[in-house]
N, C-alpha and C. Protein backbone atom coordinates (compact mmCIF):
# COMPACT_ATOMS: atom_id res chain seq x y z
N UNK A 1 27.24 31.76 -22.51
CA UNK A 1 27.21 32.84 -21.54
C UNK A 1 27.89 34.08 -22.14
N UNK A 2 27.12 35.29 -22.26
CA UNK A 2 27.76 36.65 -22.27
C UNK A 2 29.13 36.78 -21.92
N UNK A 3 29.88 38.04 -22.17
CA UNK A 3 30.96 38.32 -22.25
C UNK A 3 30.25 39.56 -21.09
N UNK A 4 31.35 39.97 -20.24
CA UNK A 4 31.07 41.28 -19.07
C UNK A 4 31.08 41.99 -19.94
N UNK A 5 30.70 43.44 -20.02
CA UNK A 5 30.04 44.17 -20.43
C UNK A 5 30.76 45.31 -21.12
N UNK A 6 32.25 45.14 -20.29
CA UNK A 6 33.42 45.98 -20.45
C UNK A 6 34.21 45.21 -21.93
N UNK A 7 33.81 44.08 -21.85
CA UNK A 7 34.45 43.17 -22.94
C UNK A 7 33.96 43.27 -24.54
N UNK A 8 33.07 44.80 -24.55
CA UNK A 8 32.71 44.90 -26.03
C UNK A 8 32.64 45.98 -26.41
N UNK A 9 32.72 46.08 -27.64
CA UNK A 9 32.90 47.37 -28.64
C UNK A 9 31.93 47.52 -29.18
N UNK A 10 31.45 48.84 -29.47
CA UNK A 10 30.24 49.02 -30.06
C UNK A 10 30.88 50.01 -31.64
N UNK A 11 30.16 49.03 -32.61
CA UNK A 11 29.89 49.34 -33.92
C UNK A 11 28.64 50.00 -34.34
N UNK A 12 28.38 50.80 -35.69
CA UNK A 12 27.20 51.38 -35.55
C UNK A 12 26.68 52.42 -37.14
N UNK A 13 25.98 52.71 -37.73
CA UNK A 13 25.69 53.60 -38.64
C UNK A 13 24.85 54.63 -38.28
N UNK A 14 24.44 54.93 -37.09
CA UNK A 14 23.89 56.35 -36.86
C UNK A 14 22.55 56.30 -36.90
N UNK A 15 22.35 54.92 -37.29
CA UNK A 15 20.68 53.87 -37.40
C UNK A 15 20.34 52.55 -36.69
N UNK A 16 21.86 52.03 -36.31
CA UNK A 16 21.85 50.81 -35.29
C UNK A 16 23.46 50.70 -34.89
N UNK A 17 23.07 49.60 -34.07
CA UNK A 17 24.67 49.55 -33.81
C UNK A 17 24.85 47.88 -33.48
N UNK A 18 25.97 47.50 -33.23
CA UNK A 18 26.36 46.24 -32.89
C UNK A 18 27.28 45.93 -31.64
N UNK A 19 27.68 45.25 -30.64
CA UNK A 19 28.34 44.91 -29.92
C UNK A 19 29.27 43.86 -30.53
N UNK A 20 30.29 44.10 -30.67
CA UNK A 20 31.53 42.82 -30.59
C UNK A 20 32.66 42.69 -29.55
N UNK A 21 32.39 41.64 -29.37
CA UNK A 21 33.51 41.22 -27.96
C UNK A 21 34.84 40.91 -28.13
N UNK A 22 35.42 40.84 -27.26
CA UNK A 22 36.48 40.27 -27.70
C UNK A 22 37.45 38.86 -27.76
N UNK A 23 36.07 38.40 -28.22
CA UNK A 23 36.52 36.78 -28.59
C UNK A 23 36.13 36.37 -29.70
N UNK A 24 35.23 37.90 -30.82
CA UNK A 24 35.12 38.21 -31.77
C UNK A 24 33.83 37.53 -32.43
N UNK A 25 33.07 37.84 -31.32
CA UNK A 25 31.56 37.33 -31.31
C UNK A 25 30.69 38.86 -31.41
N UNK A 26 29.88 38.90 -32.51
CA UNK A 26 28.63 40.20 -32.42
C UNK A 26 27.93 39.22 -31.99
N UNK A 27 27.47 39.83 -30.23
CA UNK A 27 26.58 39.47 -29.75
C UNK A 27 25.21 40.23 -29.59
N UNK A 28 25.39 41.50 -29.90
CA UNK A 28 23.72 42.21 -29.77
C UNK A 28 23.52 42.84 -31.44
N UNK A 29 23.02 42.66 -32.14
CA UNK A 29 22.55 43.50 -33.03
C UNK A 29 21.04 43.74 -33.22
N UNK A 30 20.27 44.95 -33.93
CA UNK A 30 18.84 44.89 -33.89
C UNK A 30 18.96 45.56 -35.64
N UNK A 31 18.01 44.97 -36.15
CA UNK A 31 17.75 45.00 -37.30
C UNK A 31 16.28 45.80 -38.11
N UNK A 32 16.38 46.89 -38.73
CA UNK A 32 17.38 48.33 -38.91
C UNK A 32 17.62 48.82 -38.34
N UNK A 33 16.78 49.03 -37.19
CA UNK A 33 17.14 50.57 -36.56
C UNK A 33 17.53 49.78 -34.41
N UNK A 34 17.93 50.64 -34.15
CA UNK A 34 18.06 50.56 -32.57
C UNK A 34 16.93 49.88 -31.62
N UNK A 35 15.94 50.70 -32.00
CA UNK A 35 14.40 50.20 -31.87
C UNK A 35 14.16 49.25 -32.27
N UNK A 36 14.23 48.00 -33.24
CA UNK A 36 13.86 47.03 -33.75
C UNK A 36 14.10 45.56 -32.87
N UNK A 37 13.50 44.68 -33.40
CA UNK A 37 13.77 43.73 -32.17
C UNK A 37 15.52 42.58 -32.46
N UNK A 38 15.91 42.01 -31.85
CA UNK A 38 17.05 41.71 -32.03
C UNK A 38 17.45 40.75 -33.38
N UNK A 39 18.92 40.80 -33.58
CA UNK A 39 18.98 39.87 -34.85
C UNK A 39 20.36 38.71 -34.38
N UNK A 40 20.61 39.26 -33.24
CA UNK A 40 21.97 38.55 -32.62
C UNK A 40 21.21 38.83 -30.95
N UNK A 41 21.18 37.75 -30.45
CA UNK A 41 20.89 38.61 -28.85
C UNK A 41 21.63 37.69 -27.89
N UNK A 42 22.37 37.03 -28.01
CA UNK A 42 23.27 36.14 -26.84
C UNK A 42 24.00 37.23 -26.29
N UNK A 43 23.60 38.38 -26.14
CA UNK A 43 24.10 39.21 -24.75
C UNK A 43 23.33 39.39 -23.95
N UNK A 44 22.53 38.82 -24.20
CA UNK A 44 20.93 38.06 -22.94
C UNK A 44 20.32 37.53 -23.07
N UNK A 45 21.35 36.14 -23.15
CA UNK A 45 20.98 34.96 -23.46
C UNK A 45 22.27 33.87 -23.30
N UNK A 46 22.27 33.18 -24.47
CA UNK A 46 23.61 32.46 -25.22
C UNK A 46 23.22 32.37 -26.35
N UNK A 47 24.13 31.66 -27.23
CA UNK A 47 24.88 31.58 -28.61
C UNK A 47 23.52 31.17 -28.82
N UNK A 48 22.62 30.66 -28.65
CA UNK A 48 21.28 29.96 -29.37
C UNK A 48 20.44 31.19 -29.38
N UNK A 49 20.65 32.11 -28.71
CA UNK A 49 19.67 33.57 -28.59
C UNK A 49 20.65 34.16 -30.34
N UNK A 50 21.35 33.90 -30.92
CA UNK A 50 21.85 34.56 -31.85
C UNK A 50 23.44 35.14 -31.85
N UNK A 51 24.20 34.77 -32.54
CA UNK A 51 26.07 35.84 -32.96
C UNK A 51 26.53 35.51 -33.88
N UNK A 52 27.25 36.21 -34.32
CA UNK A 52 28.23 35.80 -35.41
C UNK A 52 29.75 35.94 -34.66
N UNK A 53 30.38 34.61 -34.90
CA UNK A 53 31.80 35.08 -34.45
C UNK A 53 32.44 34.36 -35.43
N UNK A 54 34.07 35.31 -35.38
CA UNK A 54 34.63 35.42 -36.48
C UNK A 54 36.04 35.55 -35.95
N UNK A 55 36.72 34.29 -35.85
CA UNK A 55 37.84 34.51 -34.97
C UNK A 55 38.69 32.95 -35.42
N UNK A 56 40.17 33.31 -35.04
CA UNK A 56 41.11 31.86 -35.29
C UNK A 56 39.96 30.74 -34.63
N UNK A 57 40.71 29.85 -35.37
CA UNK A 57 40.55 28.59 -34.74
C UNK A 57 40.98 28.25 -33.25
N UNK A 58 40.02 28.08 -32.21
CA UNK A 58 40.38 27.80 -30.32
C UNK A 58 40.52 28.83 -30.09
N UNK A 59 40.79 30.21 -30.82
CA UNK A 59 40.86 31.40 -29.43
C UNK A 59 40.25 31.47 -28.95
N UNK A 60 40.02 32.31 -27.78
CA UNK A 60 39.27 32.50 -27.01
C UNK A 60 39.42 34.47 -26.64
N UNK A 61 40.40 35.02 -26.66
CA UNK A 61 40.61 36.13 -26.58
C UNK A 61 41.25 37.13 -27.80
N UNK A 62 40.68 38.13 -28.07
CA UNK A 62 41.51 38.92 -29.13
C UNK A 62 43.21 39.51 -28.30
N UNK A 63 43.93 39.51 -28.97
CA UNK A 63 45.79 40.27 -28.88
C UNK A 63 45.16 41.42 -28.07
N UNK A 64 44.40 42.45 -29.29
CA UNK A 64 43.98 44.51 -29.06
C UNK A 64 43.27 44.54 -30.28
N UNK A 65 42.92 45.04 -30.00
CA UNK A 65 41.81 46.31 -30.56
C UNK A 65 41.90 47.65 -30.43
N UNK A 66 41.26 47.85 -31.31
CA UNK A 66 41.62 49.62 -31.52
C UNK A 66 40.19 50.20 -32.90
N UNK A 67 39.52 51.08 -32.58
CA UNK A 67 39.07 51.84 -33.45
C UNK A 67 40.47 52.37 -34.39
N UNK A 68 39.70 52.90 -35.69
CA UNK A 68 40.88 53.84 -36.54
C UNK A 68 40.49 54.65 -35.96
N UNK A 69 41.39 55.50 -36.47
CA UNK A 69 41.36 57.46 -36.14
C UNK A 69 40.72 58.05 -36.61
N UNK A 70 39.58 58.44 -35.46
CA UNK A 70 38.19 59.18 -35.83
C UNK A 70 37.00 58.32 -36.39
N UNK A 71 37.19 57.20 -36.42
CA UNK A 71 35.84 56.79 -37.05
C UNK A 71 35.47 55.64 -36.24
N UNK A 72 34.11 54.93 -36.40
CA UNK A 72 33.66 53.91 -35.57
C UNK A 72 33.81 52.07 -36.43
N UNK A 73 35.37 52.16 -37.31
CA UNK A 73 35.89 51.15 -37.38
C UNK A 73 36.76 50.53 -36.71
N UNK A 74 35.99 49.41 -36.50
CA UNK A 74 36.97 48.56 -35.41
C UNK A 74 37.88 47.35 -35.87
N UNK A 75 38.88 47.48 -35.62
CA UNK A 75 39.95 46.65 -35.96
C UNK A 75 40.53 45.97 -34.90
N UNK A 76 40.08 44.23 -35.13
CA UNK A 76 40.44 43.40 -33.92
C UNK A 76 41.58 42.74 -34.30
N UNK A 77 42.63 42.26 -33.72
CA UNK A 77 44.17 41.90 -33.74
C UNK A 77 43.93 40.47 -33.16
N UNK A 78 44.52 39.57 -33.65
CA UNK A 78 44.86 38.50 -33.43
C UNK A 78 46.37 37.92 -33.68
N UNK A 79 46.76 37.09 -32.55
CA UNK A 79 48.30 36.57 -33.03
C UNK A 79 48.36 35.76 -32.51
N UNK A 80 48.82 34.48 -32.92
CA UNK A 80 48.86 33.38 -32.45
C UNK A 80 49.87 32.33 -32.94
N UNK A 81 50.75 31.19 -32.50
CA UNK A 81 51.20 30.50 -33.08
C UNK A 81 51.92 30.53 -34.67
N UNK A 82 50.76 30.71 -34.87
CA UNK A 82 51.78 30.48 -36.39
C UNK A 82 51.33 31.62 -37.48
N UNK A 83 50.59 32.62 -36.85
CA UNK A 83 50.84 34.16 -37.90
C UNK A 83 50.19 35.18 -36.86
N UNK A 84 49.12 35.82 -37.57
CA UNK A 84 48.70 37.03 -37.53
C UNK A 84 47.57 37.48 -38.14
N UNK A 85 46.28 38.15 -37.75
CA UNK A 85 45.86 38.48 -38.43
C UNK A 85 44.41 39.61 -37.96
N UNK A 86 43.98 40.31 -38.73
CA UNK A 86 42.97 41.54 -38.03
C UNK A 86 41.82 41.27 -38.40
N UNK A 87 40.33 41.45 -38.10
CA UNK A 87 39.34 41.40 -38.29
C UNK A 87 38.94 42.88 -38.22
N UNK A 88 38.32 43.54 -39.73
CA UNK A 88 38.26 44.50 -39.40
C UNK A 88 36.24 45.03 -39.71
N UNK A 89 35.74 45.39 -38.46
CA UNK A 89 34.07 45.43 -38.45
C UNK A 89 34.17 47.29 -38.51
N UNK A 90 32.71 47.01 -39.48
CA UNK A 90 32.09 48.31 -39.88
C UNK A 90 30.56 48.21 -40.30
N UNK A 91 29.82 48.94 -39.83
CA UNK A 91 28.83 49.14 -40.31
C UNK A 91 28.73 50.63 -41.27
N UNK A 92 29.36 50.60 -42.31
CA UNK A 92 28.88 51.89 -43.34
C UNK A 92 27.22 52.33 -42.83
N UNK A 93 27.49 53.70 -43.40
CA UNK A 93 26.30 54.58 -43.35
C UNK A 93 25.96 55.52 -45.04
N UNK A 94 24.86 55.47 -45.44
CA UNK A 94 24.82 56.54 -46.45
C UNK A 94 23.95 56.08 -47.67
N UNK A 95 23.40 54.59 -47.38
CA UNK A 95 22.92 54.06 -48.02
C UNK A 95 21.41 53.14 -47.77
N UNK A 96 21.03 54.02 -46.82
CA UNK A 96 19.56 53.99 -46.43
C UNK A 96 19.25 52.72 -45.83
N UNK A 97 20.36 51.53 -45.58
CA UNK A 97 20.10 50.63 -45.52
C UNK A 97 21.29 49.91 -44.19
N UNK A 98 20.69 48.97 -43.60
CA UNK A 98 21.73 48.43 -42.21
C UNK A 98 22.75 47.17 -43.03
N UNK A 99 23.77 47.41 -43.12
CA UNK A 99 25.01 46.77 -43.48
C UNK A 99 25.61 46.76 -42.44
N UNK A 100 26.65 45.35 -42.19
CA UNK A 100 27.57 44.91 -41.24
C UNK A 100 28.61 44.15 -42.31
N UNK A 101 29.59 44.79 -41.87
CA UNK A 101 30.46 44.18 -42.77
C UNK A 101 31.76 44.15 -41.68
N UNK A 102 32.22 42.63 -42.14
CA UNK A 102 33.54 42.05 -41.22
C UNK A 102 34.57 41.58 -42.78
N UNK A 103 35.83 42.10 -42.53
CA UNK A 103 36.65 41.48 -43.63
C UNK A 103 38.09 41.22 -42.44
N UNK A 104 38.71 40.07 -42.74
CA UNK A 104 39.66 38.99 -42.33
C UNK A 104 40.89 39.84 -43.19
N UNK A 105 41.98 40.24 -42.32
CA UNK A 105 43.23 41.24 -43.46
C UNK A 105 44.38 39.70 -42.80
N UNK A 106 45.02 39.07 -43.37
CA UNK A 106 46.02 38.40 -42.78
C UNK A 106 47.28 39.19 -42.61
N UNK A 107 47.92 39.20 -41.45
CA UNK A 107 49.23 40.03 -41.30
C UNK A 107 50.55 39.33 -41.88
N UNK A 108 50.51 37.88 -41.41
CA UNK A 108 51.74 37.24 -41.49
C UNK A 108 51.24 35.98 -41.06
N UNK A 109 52.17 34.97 -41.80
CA UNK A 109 52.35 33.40 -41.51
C UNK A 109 50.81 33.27 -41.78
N UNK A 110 49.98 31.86 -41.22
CA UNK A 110 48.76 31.28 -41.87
C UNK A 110 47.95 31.12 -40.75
N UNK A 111 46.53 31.64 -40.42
CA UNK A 111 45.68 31.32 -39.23
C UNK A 111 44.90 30.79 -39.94
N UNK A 112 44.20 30.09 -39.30
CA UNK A 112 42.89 29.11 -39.29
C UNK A 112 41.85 30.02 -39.23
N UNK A 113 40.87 30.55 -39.54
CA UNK A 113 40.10 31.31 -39.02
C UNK A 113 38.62 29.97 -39.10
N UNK A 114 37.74 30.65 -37.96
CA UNK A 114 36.19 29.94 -38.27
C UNK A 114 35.21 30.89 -37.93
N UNK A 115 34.24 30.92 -39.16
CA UNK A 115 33.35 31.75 -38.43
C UNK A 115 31.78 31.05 -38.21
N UNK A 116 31.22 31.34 -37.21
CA UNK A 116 29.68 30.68 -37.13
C UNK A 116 28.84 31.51 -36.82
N UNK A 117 27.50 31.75 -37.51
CA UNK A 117 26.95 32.52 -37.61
C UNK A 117 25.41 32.40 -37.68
N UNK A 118 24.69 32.66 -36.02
CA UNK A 118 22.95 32.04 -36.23
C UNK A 118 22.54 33.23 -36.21
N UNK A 119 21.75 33.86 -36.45
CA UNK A 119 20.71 34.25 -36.98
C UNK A 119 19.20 34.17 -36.18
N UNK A 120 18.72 35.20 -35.29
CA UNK A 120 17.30 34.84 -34.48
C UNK A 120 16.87 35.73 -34.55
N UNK A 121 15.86 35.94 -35.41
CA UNK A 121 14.80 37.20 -35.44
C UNK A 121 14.66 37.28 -33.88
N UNK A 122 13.87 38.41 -34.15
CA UNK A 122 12.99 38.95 -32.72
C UNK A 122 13.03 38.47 -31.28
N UNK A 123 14.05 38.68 -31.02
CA UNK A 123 14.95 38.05 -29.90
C UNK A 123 14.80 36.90 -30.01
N UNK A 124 15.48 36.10 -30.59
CA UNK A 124 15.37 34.30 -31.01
C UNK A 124 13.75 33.30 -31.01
N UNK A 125 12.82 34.58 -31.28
CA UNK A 125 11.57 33.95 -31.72
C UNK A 125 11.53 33.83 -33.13
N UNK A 126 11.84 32.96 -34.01
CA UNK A 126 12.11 32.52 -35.21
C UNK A 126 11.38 31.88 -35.43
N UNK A 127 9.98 30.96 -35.43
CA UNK A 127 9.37 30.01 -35.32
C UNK A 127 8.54 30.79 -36.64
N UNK A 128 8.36 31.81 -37.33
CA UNK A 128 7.84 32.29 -38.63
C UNK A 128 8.74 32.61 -39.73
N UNK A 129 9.88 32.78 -39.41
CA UNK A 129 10.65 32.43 -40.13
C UNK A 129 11.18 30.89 -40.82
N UNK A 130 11.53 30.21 -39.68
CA UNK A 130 11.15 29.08 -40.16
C UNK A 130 10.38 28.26 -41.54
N UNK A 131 8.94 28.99 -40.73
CA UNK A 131 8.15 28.24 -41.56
C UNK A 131 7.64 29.38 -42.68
N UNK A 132 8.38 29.90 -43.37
CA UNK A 132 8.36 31.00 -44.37
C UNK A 132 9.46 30.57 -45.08
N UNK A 133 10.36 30.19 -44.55
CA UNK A 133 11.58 29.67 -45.29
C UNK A 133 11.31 28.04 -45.97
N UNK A 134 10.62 27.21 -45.39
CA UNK A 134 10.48 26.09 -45.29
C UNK A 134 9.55 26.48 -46.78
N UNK A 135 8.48 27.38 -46.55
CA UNK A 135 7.49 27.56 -47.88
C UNK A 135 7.85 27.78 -48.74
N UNK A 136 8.92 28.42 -48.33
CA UNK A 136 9.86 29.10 -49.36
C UNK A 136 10.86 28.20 -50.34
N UNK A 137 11.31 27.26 -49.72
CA UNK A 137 12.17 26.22 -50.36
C UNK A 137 11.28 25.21 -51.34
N UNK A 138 10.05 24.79 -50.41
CA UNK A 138 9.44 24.35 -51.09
C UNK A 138 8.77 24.56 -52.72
N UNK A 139 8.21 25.71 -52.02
CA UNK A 139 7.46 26.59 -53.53
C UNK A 139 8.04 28.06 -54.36
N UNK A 140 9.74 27.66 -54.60
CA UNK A 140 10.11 28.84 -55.08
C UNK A 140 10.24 28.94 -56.51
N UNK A 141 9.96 28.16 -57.14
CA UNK A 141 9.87 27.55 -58.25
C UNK A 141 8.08 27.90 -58.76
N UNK A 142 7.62 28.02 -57.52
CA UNK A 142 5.84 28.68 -58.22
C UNK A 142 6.18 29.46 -58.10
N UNK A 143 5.60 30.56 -59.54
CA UNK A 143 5.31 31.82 -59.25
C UNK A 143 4.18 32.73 -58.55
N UNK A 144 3.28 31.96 -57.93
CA UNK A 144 2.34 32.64 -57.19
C UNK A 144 3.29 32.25 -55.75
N UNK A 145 4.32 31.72 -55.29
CA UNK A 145 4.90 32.16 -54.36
C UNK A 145 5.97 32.58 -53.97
N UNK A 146 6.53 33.63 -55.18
CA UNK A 146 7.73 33.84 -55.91
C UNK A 146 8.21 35.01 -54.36
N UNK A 147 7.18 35.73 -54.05
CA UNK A 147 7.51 36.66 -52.95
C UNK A 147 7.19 36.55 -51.71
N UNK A 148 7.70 35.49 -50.98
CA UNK A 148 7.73 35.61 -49.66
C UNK A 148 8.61 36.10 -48.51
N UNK A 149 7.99 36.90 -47.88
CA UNK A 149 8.67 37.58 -46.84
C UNK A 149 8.91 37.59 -45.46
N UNK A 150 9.63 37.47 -45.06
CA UNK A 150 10.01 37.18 -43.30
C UNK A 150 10.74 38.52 -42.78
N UNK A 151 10.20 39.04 -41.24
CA UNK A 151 10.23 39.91 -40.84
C UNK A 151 11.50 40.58 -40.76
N UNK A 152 12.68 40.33 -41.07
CA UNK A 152 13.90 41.19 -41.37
C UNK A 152 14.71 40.23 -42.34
N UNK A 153 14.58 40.59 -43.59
CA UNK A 153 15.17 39.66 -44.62
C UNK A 153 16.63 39.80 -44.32
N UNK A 154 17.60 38.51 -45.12
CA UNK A 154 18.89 38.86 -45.07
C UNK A 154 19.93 38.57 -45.70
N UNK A 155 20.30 39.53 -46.52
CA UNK A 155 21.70 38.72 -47.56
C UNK A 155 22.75 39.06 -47.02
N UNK A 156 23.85 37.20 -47.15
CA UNK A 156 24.60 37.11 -46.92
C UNK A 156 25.51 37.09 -48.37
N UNK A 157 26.71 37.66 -48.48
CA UNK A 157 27.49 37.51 -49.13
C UNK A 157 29.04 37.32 -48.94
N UNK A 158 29.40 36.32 -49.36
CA UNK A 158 31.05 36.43 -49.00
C UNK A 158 31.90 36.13 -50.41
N UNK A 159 33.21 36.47 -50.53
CA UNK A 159 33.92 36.09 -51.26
C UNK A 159 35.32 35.89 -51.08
N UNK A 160 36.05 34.94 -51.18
CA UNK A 160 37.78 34.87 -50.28
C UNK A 160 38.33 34.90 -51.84
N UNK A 161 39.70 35.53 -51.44
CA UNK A 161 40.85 35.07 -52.68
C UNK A 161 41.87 35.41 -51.82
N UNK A 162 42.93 34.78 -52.44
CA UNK A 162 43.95 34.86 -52.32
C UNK A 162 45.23 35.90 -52.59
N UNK A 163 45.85 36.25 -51.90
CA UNK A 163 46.78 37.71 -52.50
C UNK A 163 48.11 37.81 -51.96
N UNK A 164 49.16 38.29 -52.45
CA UNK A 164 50.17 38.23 -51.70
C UNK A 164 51.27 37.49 -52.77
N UNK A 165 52.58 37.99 -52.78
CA UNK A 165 53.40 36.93 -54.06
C UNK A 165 54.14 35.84 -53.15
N UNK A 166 55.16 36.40 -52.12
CA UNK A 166 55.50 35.31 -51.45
C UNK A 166 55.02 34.48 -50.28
N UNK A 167 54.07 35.45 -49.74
CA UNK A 167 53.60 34.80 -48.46
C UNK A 167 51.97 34.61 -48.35
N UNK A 168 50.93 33.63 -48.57
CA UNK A 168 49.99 33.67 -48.43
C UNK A 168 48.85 34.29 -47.57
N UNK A 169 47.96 34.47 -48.27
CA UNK A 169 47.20 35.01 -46.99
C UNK A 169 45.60 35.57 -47.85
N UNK A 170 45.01 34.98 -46.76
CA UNK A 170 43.56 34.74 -47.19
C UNK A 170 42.57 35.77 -46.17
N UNK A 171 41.85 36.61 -47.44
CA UNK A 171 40.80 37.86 -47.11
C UNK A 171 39.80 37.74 -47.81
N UNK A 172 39.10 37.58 -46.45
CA UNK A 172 37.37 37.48 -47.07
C UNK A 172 36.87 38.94 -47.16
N UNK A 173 36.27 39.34 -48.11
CA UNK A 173 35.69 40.44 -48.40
C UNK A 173 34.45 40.53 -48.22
N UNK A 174 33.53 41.63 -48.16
CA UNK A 174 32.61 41.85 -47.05
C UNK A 174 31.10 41.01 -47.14
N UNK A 175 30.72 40.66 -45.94
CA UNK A 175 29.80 39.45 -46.07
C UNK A 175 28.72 40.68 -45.27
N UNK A 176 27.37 40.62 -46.16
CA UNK A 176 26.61 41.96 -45.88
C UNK A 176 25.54 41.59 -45.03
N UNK A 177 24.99 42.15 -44.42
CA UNK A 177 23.20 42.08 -43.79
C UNK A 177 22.46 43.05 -44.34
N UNK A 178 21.19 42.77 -45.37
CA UNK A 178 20.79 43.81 -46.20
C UNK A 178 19.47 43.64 -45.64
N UNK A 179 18.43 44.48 -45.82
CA UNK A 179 17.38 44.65 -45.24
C UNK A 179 16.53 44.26 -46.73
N UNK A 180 16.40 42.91 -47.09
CA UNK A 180 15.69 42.54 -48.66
C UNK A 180 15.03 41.79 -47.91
N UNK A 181 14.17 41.70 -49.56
CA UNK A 181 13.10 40.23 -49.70
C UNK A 181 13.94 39.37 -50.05
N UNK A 182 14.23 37.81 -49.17
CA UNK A 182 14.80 36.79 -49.34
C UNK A 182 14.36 36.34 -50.53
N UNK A 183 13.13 36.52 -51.25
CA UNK A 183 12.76 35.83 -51.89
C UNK A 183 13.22 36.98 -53.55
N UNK A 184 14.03 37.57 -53.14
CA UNK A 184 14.70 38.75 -54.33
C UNK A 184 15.49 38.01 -55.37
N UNK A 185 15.19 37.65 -56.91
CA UNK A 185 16.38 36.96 -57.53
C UNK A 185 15.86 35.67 -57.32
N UNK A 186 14.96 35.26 -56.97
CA UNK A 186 14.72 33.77 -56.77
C UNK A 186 15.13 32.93 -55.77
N UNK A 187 16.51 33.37 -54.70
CA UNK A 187 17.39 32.57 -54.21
C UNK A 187 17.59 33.41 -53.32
N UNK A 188 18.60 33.13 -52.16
CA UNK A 188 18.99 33.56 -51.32
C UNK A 188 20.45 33.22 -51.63
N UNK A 189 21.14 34.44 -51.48
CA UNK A 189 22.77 34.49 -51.76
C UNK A 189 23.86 34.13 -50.39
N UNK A 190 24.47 33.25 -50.66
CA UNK A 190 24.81 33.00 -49.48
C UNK A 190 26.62 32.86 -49.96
């Protein structure tokens, strides 16, 4: 079930935008543009219509939130038990292309974080994707089916390390939504 309506922030590049709540779920996104059909839609629906959430382990509510100053980055606060830590969402602009990017900053002490993340074309009609992907696994290794394409391609990328001398703390750096051919590079980057 949706979050009320008051319960989300809108992210955005001036070409689309995103809703995140504050239990640190993107529940609406549309993929490139505003106009396009959805790529997250459990804000009319549920979690099987599509989100990505990205939040401690059992929360259920963010601490605060706050945009920075002047711009449409949003920085979600978490504190709990045994540290601290911000989720900070942006969709950059300037590069012709729809990027969402979430990076994990730890403040203090050690959180659990989990993130889960589905994925539903065209308001959770996926049923060609599917079976484009399925062809795809199968025959990526032929080169007469080296390029197959599904209606809003998507690379994921993440990378965590570690930083900090005395006190640990773990930042994932930015995990992208690119508007490619899955079938780019041979593989899908995940």
């Amino acid at each position: 079930m949706p979050l009320a309506i008051e319960d989300y922030a809108l992210i955005g590049d001036c070409h689309t935008g995103a809703l995140v709540g504050t239990n640190g779920s993107i529940d609406w996104l549309c993929l490139p543009r505003f106009d396009s059909a959805s790529t997250f839609g459990a804000l009319l629906g549920d979690k099987d219509h599509g989100h990505w959430r990205l939040a401690p382990v059992g929360a259920q509510r963010c601490t605060s939130r706050a945009y920075e100053t002047d711009t449409f980055v949003l920085v979600t606060r978490w504190v709990t038990d045994t540290g601290e830590v911000e989720v900070v969402d942006l969709m950059p602009h300037g590069d012709r292309r729809a990027d969402l990017v979430r990076r994990v900053r730890g403040i203090r002490g050690t959180v659990r974080m989990e993130q889960v993340i589905r994925i539903r074309f065209d308001y959770a009609d996926d049923v060609y994707l599917k079976v484009a992907y399925e062809a795809y696994q199968k025959w990526s290794q032929s080169p007469k089916y080296r390029d197959i394409f599904v209606p809003a391609p998507v690379v994921l990328r993440q990378k965590t390390s570690v930083e900090g001398r005395k006190r640990r703390s773990t930042v994932m750096k930015p995990l992208r939504f690119s508007s490619r051919n899955i079938g780019e590079s041979g593989s899908t980057r995940v």
